[in-house]
N, C-alpha and C. Protein backbone atom coordinates (compact mmCIF):
# COMPACT_ATOMS: atom_id res chain seq x y z
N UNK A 1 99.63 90.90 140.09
CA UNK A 1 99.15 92.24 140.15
C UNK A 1 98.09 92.37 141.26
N UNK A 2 97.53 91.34 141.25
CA UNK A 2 96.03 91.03 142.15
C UNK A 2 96.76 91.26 143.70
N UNK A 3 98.37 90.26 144.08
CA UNK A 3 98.61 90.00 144.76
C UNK A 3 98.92 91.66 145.62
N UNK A 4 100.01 92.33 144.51
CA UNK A 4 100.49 93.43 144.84
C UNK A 4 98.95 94.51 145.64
N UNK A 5 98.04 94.52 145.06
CA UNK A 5 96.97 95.39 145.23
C UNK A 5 96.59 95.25 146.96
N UNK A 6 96.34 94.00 146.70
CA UNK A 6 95.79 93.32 148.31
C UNK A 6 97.03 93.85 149.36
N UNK A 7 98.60 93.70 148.86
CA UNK A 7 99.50 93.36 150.06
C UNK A 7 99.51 94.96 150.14
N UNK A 8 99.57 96.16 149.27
CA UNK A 8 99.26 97.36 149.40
C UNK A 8 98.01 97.85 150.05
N UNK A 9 96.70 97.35 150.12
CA UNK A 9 96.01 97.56 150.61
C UNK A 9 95.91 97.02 152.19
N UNK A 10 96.93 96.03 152.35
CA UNK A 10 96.84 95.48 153.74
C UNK A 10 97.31 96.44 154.62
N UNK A 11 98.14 97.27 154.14
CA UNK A 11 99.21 98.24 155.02
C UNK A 11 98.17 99.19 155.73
N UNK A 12 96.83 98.98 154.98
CA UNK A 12 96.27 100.06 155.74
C UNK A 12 94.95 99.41 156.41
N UNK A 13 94.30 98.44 155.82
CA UNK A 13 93.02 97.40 156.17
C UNK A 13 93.92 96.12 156.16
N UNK A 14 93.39 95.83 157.56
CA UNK A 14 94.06 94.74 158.24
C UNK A 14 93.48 93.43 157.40
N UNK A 15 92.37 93.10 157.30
CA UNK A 15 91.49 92.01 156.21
C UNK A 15 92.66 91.38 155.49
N UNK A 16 93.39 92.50 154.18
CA UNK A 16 93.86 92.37 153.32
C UNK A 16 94.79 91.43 153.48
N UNK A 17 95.37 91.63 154.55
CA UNK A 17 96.59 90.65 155.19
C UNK A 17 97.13 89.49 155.08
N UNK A 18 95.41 89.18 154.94
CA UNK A 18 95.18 87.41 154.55
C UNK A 18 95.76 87.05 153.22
N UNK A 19 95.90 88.23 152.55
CA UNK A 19 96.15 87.74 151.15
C UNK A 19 97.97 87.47 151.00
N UNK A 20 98.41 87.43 152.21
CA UNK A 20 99.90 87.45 152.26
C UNK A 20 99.97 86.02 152.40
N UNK A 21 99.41 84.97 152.93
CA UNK A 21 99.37 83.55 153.32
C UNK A 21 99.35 82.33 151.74
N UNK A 22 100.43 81.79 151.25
CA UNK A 22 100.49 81.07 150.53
C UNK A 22 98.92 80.12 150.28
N UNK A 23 98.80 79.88 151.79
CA UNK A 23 98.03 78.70 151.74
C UNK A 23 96.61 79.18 150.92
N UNK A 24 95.89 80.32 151.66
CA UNK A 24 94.90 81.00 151.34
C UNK A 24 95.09 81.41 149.43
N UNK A 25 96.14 81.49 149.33
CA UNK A 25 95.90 81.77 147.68
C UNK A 25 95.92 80.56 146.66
N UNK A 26 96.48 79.74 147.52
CA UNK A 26 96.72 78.18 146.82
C UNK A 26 95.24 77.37 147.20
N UNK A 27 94.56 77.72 148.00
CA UNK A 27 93.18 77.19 148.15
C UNK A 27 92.13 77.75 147.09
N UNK A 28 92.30 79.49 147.22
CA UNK A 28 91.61 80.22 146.00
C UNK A 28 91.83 79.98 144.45
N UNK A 29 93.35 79.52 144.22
CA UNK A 29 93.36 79.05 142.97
C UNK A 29 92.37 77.64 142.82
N UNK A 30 92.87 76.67 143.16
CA UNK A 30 92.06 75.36 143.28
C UNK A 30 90.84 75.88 143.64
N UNK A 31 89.93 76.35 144.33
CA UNK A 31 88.99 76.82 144.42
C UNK A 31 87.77 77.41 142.89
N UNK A 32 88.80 77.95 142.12
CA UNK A 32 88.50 78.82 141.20
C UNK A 32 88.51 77.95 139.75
N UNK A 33 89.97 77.27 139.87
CA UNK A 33 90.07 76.12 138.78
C UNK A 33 88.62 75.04 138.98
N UNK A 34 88.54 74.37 139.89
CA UNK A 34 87.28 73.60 139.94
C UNK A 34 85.79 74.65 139.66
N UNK A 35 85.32 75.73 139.99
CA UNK A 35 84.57 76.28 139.64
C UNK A 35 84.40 76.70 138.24
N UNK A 36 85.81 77.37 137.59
CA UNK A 36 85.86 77.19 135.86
C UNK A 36 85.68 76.07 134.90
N UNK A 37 85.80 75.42 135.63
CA UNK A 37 85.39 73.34 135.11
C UNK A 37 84.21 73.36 135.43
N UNK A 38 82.92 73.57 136.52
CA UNK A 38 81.97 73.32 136.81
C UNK A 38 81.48 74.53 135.77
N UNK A 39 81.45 75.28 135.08
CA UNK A 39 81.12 76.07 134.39
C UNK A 39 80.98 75.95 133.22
N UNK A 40 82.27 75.81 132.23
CA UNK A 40 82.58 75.27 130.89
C UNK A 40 82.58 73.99 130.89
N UNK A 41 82.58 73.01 131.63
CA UNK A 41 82.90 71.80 131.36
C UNK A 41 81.90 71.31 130.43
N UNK A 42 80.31 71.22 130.92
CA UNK A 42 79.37 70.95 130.23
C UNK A 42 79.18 71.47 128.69
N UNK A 43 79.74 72.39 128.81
CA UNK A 43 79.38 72.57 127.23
C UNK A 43 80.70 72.26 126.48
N UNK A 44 81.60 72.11 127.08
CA UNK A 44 82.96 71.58 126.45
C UNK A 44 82.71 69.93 125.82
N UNK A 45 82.00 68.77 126.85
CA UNK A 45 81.46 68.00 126.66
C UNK A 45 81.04 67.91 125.85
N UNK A 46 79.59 68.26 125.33
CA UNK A 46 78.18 68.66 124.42
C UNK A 46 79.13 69.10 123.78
N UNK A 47 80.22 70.11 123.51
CA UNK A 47 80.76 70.50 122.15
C UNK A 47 81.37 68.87 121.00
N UNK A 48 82.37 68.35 122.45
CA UNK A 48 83.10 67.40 122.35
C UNK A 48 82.38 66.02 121.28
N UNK A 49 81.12 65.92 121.99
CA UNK A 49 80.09 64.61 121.63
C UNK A 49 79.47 65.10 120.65
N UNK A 50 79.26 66.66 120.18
CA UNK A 50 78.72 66.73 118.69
C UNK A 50 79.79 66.75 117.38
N UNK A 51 81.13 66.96 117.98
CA UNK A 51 81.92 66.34 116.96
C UNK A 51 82.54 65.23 116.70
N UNK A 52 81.82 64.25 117.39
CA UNK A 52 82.30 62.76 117.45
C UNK A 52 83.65 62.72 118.04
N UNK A 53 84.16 63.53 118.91
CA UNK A 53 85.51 62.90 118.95
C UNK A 53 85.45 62.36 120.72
N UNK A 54 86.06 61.22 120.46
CA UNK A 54 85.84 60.03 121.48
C UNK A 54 86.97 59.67 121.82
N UNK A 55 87.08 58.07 122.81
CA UNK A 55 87.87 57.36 122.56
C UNK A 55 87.50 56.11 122.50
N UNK A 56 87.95 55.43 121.65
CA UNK A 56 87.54 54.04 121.13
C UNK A 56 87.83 52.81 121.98
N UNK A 57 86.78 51.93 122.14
CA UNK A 57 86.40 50.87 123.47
C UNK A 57 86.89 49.71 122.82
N UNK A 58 88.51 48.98 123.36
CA UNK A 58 89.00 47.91 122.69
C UNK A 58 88.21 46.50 122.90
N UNK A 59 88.27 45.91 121.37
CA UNK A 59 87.34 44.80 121.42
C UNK A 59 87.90 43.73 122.54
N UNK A 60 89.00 43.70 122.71
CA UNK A 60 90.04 42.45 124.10
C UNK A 60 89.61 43.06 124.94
N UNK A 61 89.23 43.94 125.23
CA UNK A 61 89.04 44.30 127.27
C UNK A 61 87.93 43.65 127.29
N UNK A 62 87.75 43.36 128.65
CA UNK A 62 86.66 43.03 129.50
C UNK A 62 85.25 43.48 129.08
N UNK A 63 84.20 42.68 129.18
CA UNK A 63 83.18 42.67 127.97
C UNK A 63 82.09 43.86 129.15
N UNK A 64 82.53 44.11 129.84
CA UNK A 64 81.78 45.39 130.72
C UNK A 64 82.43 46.57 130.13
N UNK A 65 83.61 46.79 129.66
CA UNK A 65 83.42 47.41 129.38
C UNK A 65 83.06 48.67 128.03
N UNK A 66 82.73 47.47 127.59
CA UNK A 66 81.80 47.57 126.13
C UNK A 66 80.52 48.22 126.03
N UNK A 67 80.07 48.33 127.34
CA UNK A 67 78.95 48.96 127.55
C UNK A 67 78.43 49.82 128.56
N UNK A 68 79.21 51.20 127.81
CA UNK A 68 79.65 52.48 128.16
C UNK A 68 78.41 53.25 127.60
């Protein structure tokens, strides 16, 4: 819908135009996905670690990494 608005608005403001380029919208997604992670992530975390749910550190691995 976003797309349609822009490629309608290009017909008349040249700017808009840009929004016709795969690349430019495939950068803005990834762009946007990493910014919604830098956002929620932290408290997704902090949600995560106050309900104990983890994953469990096998006693056979390597004794580094036991001490996480």
């Amino acid at each position: 819908m976003l797309l349609e608005l822009a490629l309608w608005l290009g017909q008349d403001i040249r700017t808009f135009n840009v929004f016709g380029y795969i690349t430019l919208r495939t950068v803005m997604a990834a762009l946007t996905a990493l910014l919604i992670s830098f956002i929620f992530g932290p408290g997704v975390i902090r949600w995560l670690a106050a309900k104990k749910i983890g994953q469990a550190v096998r006693d056979d691995g390597p004794k580094s990494h036991l001490t996480k």
